[in-house]
N, C-alpha and C. Protein backbone atom coordinates (compact mmCIF):
# COMPACT_ATOMS: atom_id res chain seq x y z
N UNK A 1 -22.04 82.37 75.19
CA UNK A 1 -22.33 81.27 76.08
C UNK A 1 -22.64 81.85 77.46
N UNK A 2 -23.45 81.42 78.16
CA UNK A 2 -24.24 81.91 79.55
C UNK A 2 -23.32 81.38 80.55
N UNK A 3 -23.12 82.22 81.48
CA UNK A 3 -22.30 81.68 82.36
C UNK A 3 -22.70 80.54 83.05
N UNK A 4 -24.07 79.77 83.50
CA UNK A 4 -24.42 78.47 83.55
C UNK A 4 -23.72 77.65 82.89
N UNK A 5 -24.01 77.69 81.53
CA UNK A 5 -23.54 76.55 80.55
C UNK A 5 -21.67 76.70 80.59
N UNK A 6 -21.26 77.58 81.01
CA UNK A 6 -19.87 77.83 80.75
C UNK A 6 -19.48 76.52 82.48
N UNK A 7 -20.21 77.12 83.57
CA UNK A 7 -20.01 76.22 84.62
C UNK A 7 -20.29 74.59 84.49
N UNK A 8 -21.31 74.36 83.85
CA UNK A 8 -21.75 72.98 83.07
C UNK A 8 -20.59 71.90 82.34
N UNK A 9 -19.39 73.41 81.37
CA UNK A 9 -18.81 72.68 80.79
C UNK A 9 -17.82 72.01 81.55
N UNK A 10 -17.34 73.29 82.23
CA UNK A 10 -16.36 73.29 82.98
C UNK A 10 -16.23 71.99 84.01
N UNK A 11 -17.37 71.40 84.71
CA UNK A 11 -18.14 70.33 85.56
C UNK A 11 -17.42 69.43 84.71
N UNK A 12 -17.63 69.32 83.64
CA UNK A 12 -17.54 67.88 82.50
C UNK A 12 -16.45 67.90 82.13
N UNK A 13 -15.59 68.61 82.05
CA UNK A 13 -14.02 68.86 81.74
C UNK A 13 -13.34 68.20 82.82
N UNK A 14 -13.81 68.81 83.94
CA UNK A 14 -13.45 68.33 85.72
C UNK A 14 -13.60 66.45 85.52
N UNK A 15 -14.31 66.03 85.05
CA UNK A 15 -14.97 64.59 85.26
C UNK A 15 -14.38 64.38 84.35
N UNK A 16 -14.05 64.45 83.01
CA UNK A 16 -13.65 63.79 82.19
C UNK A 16 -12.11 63.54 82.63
N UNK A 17 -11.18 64.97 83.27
CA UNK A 17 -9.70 64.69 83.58
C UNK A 17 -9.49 63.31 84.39
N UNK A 18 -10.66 63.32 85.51
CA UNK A 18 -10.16 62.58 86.41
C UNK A 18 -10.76 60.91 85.94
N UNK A 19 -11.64 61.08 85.14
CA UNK A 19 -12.04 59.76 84.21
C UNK A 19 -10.42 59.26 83.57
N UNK A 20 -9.77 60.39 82.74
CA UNK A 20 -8.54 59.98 82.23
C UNK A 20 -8.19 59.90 82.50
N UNK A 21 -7.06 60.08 83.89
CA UNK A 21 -6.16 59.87 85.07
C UNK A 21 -6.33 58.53 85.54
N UNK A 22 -7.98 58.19 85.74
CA UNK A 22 -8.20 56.86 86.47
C UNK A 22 -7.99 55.69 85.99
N UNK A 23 -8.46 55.95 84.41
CA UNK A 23 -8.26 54.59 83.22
C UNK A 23 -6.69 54.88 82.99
N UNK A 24 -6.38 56.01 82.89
CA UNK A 24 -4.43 55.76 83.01
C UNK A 24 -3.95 55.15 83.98
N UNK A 25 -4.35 55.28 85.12
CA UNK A 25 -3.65 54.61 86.30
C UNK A 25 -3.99 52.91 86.36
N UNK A 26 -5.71 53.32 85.93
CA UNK A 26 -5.91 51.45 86.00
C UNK A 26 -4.86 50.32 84.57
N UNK A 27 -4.51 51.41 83.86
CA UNK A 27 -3.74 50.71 82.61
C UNK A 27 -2.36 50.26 83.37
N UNK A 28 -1.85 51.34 84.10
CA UNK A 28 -0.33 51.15 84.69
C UNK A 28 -0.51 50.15 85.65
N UNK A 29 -1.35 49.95 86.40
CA UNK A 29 -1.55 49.51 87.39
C UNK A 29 -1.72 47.85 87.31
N UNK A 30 -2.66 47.64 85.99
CA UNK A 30 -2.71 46.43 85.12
C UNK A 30 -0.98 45.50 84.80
N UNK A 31 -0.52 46.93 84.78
CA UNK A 31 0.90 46.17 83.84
C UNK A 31 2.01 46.15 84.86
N UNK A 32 2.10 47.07 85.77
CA UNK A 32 3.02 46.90 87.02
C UNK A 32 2.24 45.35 88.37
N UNK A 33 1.52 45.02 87.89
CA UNK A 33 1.29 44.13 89.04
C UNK A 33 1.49 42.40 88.22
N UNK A 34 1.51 42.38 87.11
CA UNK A 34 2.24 40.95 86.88
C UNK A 34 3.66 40.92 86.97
N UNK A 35 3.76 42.10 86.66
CA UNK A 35 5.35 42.00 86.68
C UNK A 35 6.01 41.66 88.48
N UNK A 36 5.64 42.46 89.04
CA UNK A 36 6.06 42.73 90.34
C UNK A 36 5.98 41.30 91.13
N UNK A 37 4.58 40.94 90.37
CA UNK A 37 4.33 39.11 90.89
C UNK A 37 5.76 38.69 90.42
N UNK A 38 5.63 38.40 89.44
CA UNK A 38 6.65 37.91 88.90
C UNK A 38 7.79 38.04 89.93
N UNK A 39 8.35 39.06 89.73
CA UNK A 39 9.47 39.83 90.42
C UNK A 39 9.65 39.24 91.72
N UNK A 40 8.45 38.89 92.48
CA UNK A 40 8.67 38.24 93.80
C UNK A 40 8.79 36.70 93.99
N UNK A 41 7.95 36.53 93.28
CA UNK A 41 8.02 35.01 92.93
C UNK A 41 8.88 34.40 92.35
N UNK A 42 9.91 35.05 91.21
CA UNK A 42 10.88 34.64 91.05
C UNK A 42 12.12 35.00 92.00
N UNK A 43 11.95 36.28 92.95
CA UNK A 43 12.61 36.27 94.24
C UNK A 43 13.09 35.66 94.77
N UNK A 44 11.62 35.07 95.71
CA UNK A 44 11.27 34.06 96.32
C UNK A 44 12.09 32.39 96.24
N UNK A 45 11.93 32.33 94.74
CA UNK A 45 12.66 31.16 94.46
C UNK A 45 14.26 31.38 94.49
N UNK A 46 14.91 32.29 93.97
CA UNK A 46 16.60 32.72 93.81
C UNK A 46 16.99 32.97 95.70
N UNK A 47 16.09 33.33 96.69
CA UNK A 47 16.88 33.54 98.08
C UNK A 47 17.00 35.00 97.66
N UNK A 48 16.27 36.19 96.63
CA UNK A 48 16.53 37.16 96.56
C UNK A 48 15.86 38.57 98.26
N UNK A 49 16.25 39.48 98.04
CA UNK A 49 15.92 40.21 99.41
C UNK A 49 14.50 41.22 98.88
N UNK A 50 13.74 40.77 97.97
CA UNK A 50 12.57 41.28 96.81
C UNK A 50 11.20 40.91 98.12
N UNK A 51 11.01 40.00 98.76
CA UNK A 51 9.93 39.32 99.36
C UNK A 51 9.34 40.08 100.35
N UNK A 52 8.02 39.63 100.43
CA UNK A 52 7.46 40.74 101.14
C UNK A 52 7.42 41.21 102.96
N UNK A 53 8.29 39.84 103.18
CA UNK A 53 9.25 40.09 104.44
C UNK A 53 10.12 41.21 104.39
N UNK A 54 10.95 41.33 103.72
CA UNK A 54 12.04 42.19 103.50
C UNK A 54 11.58 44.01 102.59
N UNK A 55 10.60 44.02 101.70
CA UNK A 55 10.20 45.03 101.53
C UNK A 55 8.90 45.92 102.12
N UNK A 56 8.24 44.84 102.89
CA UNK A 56 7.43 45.69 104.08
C UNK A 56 6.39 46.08 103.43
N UNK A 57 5.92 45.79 102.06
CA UNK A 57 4.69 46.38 101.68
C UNK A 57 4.45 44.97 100.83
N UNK A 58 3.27 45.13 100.45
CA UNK A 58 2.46 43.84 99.79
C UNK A 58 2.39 43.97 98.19
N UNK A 59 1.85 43.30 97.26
CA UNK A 59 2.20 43.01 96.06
C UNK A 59 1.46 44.01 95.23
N UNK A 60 0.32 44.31 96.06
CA UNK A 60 -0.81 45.46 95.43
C UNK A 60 -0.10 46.51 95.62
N UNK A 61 0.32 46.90 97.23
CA UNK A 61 1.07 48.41 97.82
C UNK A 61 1.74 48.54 96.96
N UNK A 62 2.85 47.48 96.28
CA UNK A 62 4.17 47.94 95.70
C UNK A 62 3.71 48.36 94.37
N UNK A 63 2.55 47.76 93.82
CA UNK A 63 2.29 47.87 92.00
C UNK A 63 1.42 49.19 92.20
N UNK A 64 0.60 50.14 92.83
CA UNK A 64 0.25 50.88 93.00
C UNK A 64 1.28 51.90 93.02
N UNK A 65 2.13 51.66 93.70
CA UNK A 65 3.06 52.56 94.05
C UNK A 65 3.75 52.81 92.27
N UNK A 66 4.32 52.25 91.74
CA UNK A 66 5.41 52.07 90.68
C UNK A 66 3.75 52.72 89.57
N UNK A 67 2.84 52.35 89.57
CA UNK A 67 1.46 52.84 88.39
C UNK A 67 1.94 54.28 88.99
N UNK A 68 1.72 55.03 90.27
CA UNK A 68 1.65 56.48 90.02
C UNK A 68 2.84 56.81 89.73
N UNK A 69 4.10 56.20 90.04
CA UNK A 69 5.20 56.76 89.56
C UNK A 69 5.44 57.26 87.75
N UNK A 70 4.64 55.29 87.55
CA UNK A 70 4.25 55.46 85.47
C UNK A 70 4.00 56.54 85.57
N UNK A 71 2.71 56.66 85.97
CA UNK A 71 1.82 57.71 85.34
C UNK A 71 2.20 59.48 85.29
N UNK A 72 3.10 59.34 86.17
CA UNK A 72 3.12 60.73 85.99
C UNK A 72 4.41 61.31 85.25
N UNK A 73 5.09 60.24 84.29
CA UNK A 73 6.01 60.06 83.02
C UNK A 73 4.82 60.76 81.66
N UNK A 74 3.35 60.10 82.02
CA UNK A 74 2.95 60.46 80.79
C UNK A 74 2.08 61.64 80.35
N UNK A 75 2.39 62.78 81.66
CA UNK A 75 2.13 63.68 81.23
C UNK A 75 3.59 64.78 80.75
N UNK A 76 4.36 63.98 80.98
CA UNK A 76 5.71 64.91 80.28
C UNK A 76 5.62 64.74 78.97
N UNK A 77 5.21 63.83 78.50
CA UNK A 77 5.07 64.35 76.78
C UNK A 77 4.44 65.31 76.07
């Protein structure tokens, strides 16, 4: 293999990781943000200290946050 085509592959290896990382994160990211709704909204209703007064970040910040935490569980397997 020519060292071109070896750099070529290598390019597409590069793109494909971060293709997989991204659709992993958009999967976690999918599943941590109903919940978290949830989580506040049922807060919200109990007088709980969950609301976005009291935790200082917003419903997206927080489900973003908890997706990279997922995500980086699923490369320990």
């Amino acid at each position: 293999m020519s060292a071109q085509a070896q750099r070529h592959k290598s390019r597409i290896s590069g793109w494909m990781n971060r293709l997989e990382y991204n659709l992993l994160m958009l999967a976690c990211f999918m599943v941590c943000l109903p919940v978290i709704a949830v989580r506040r909204i049922s807060g919200a209703a109990l007088g709980s200290s969950t609301g976005p007064a009291k935790s200082g970040n917003s419903v997206f910040a927080e489900a973003r946050s908890a997706a990279c935490a997922a995500a980086g569980y699923a490369f320990l397997v």
